[in-house]
C-alpha atoms as a PDB file:
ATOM      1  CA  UNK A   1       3.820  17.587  -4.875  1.00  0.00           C
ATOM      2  CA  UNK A   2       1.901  14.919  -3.230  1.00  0.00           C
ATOM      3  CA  UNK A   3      -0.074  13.132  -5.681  1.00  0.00           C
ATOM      4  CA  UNK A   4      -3.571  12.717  -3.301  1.00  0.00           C
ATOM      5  CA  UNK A   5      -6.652  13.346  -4.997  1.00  0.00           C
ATOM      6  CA  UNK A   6      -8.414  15.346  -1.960  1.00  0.00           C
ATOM      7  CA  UNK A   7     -12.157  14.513  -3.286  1.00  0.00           C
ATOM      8  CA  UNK A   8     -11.643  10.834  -3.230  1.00  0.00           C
ATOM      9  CA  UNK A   9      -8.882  10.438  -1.113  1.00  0.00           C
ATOM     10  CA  UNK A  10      -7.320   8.572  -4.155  1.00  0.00           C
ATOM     11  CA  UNK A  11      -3.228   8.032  -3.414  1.00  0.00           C
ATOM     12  CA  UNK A  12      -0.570   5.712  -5.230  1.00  0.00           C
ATOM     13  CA  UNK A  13      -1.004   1.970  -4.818  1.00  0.00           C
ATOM     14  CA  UNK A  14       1.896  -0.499  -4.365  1.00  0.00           C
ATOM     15  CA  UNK A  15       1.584  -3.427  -6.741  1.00  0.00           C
ATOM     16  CA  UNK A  16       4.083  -5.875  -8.857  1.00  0.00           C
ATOM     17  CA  UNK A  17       4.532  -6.083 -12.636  1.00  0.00           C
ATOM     18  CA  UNK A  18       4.661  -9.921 -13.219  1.00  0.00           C
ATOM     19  CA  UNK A  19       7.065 -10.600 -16.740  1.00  0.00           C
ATOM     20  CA  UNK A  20       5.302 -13.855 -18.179  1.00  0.00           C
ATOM     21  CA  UNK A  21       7.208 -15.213 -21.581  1.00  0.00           C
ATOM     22  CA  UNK A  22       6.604 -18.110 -23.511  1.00  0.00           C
ATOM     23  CA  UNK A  23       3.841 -19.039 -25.664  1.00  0.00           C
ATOM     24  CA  UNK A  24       0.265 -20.365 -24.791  1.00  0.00           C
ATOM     25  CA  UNK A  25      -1.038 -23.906 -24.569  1.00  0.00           C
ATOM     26  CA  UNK A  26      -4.076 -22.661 -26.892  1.00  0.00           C
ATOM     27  CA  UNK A  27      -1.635 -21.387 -29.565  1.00  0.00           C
ATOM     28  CA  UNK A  28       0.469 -24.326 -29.595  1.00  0.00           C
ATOM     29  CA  UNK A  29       3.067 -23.834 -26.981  1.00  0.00           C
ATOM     30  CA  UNK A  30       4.070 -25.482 -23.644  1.00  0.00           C
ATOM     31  CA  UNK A  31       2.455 -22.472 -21.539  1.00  0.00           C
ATOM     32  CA  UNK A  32       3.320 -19.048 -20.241  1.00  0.00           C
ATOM     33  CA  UNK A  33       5.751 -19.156 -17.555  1.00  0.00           C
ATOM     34  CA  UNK A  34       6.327 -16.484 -14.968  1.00  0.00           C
ATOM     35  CA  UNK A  35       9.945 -15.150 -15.214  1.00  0.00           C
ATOM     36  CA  UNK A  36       9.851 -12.019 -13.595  1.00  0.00           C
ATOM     37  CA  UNK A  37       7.927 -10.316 -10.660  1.00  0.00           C
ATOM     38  CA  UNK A  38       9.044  -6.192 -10.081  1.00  0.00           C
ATOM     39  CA  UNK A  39       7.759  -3.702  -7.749  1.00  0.00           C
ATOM     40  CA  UNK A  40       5.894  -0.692  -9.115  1.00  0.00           C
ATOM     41  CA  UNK A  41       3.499   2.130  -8.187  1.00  0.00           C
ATOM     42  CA  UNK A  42       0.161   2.139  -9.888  1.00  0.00           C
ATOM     43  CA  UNK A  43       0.142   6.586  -9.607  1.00  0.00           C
ATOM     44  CA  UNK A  44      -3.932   8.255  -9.535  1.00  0.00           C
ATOM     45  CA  UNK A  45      -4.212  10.538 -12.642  1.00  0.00           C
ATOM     46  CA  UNK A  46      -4.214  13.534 -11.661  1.00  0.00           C
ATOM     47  CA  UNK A  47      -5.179  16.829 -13.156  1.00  0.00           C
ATOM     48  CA  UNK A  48      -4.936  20.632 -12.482  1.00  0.00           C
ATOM     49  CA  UNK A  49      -8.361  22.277 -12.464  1.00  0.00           C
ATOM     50  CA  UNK A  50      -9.418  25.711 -12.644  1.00  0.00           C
ATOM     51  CA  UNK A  51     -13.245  25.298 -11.810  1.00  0.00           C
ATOM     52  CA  UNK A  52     -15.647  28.266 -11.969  1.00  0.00           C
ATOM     53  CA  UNK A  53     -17.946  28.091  -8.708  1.00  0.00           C
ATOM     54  CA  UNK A  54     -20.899  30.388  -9.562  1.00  0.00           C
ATOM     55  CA  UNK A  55     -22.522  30.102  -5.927  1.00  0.00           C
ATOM     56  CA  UNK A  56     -19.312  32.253  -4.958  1.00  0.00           C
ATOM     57  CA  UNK A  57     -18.886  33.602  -8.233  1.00  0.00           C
ATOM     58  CA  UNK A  58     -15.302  32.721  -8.353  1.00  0.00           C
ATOM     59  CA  UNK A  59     -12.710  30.314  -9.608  1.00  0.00           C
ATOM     60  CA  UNK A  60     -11.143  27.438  -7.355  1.00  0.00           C
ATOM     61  CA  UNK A  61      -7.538  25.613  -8.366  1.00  0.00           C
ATOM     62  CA  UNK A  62      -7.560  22.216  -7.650  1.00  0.00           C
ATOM     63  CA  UNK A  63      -5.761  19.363  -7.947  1.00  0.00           C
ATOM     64  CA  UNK A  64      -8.203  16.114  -9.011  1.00  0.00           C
ATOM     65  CA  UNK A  65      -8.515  12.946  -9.796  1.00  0.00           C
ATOM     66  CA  UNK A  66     -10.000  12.318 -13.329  1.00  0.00           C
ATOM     67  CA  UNK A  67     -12.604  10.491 -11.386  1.00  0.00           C
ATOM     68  CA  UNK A  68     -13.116  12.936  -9.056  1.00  0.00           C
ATOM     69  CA  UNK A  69     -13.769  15.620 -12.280  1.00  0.00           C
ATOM     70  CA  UNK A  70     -16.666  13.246 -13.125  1.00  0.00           C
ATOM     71  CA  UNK A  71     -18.135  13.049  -9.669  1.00  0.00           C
ATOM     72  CA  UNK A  72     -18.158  16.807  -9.683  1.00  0.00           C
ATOM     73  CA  UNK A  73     -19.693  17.189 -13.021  1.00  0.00           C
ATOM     74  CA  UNK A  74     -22.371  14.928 -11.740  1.00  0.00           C
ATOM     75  CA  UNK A  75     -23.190  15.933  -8.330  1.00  0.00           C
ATOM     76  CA  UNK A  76     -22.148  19.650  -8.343  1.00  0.00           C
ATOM     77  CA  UNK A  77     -18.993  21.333  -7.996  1.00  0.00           C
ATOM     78  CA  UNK A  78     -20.231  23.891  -5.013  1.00  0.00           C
ATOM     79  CA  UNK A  79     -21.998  20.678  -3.241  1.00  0.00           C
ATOM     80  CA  UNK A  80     -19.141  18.298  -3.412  1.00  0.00           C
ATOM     81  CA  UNK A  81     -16.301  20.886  -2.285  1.00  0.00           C
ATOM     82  CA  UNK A  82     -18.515  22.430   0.581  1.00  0.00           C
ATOM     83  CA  UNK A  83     -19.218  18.433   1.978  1.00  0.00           C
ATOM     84  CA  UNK A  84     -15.373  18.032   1.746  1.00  0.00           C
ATOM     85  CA  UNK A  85     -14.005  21.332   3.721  1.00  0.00           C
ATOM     86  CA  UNK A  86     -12.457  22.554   0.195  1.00  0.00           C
ATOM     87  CA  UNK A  87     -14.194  25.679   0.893  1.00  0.00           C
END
């Protein structure tokens, strides 16, 4: 399953996990140096919803962003999903 958050469009970012060893200048060493630089994917969090919509008085599965949960909480769940084409 795709892991696309379809409220905020949210989707996995490409980034780089940099390695650094040593130990710092302010603690008495020489200074960090960079040793290591790896690919990774930075993945949304995403949760499985059951959300209650009572302007159709009936429950919705969805697939959100914890983000997205928060926007809904604050704005409206029926206002949000009806702006968006979820229903």
């Amino acid at each position: 399953m795709s892991k696309i958050c379809p409220i905020l469009n949210v989707r996995p970012a490409r980034g780089r996990k940099i390695i650094r060893k040593g130990k710092a200048k302010k603690k008495g060493g020489i200074g960090l140096h960079t040793t290591g630089n790896t690919p990774r994917l930075f993945l949304p969090n995403i949760r499985n919803k059951k959300l209650f919509i009572p302007e159709l008085a009936k429950k919705v599965n969805l697939r959100l962003s914890a983000r997205a949960l928060k926007t809904l909480m604050k704005k409206g769940t029926y206002t949000i999903l009806k702006e968006k084409g979820l229903i």
